[in-house]
C-alpha atoms as a PDB file:
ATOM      1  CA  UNK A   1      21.860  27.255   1.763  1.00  0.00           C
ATOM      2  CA  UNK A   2      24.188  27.503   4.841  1.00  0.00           C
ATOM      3  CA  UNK A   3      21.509  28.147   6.930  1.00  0.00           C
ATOM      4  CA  UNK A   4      20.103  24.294   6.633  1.00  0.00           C
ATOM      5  CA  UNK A   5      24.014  22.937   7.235  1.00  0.00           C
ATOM      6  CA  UNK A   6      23.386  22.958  11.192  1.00  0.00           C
ATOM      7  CA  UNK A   7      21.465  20.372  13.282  1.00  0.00           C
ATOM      8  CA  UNK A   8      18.275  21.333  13.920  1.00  0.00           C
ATOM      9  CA  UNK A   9      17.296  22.672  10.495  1.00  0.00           C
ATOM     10  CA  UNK A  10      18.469  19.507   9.449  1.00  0.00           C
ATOM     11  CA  UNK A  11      16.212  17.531  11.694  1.00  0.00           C
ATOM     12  CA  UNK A  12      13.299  19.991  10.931  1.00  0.00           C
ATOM     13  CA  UNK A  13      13.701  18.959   7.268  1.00  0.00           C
ATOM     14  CA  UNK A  14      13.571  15.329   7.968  1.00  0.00           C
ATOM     15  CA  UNK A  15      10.756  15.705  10.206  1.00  0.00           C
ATOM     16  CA  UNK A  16       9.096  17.392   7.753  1.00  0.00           C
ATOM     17  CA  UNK A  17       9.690  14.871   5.368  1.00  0.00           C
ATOM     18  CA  UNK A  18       8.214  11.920   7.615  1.00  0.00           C
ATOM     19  CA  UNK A  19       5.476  14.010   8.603  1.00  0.00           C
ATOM     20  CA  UNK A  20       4.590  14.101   4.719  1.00  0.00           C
ATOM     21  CA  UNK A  21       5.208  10.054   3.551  1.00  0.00           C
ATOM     22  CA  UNK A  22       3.077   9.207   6.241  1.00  0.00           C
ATOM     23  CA  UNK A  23       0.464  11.269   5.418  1.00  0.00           C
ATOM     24  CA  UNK A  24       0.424  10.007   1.789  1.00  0.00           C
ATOM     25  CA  UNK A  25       1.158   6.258   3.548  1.00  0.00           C
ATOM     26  CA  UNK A  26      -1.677   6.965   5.663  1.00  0.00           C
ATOM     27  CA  UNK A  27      -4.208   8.178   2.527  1.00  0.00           C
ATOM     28  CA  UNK A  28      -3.239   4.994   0.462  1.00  0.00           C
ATOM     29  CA  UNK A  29      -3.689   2.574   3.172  1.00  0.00           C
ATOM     30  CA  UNK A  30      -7.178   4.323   3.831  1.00  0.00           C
ATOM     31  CA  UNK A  31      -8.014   4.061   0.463  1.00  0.00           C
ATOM     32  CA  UNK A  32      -7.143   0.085  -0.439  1.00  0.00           C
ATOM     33  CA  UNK A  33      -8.426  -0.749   2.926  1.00  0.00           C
ATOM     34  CA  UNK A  34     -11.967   0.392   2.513  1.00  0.00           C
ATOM     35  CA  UNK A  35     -14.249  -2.371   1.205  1.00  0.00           C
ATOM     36  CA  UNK A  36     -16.859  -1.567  -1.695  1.00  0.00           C
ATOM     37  CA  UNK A  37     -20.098  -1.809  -0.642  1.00  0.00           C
ATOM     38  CA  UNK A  38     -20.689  -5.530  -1.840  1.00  0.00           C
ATOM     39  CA  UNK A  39     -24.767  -5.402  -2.136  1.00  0.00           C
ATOM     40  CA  UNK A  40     -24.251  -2.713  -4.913  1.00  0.00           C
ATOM     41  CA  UNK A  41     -21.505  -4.599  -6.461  1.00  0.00           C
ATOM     42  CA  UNK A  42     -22.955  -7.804  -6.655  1.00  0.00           C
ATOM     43  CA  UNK A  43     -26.515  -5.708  -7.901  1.00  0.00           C
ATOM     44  CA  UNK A  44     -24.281  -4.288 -10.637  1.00  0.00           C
ATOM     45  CA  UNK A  45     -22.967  -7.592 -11.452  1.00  0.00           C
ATOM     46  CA  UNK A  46     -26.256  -9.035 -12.151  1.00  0.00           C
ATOM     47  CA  UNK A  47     -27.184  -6.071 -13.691  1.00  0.00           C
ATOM     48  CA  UNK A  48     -24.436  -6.585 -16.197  1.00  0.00           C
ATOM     49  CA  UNK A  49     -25.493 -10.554 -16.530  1.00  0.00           C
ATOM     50  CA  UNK A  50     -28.791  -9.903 -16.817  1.00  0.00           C
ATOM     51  CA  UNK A  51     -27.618  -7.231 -20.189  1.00  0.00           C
ATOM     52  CA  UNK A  52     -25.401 -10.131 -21.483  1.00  0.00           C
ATOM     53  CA  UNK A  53     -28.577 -12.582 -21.726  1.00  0.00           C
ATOM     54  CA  UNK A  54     -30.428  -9.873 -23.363  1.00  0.00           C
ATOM     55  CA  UNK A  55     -28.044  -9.450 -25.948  1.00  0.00           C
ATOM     56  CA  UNK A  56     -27.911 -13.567 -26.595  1.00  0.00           C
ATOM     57  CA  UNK A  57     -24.500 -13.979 -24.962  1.00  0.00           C
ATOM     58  CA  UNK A  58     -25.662 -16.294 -22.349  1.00  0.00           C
ATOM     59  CA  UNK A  59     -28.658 -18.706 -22.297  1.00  0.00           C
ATOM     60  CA  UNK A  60     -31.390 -18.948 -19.314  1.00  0.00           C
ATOM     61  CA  UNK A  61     -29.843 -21.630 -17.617  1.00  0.00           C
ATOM     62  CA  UNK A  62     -26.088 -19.811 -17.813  1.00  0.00           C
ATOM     63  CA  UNK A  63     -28.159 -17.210 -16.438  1.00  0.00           C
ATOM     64  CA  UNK A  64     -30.028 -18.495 -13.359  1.00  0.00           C
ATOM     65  CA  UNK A  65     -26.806 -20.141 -12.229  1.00  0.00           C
ATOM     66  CA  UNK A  66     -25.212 -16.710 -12.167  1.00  0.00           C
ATOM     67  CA  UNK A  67     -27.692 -15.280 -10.281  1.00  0.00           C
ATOM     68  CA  UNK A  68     -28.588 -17.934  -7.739  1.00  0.00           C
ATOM     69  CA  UNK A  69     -24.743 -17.683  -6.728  1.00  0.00           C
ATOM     70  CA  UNK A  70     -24.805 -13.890  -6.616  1.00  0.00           C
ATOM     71  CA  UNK A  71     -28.125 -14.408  -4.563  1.00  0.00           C
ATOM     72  CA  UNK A  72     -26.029 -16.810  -2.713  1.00  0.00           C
ATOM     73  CA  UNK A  73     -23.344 -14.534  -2.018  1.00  0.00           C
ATOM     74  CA  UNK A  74     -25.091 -11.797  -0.996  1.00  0.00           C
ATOM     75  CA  UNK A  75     -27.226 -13.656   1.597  1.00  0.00           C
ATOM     76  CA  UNK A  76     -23.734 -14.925   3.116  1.00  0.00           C
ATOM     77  CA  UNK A  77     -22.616 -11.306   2.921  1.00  0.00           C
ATOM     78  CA  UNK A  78     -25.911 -10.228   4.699  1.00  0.00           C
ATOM     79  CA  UNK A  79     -26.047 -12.781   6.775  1.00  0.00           C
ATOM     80  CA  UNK A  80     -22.117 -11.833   7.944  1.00  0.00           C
ATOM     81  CA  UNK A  81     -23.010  -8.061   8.464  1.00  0.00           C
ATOM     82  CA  UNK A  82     -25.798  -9.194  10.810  1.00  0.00           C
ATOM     83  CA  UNK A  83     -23.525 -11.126  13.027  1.00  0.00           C
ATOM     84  CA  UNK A  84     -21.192  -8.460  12.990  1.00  0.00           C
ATOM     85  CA  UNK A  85     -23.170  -5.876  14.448  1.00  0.00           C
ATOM     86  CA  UNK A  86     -24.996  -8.349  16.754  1.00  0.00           C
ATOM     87  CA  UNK A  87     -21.516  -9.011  18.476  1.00  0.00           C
END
């Protein structure tokens, strides 16, 4: 292992080395940063709602409330992707 006592094999290892964490830095950040695509989670969340009523865990009027705020919430989502790509 003498030959990575000098200087430049040295700072070719540590290169290397911050070439690499940055890359995996760079992958994580990517991945946490990307939003899910809202309209199909808030679809599968009333999906799942709607299920629950079936099986008797929520009544009608639980119900509606949960899905005229996931209505609500889309439209605002909607309506914020619209203005987006207006501007």
């Amino acid at each position: 292992m003498e030959i990575l006592q000098g200087p430049v094999p040295k700072a070719i290892v540590w290169i290397t080395i911050a070439i690499i964490l940055g890359v995996i830095g760079f992958y994580f950040a990517q991945r946490f940063r990307d939003e899910p695509d809202l309209e199909n989670s808030t679809s599968d969340h009333l999906s799942n709602f709607r299920e629950m009523k079936q099986r008797g865990v929520l009544d009608d009027k639980e119900f509606r409330n949960i899905k005229t705020m996931l209505s609500e919430k889309l439209a605002d989502q909607v309506k914020d992707s619209d203005n987006e790509i207006a501007d």
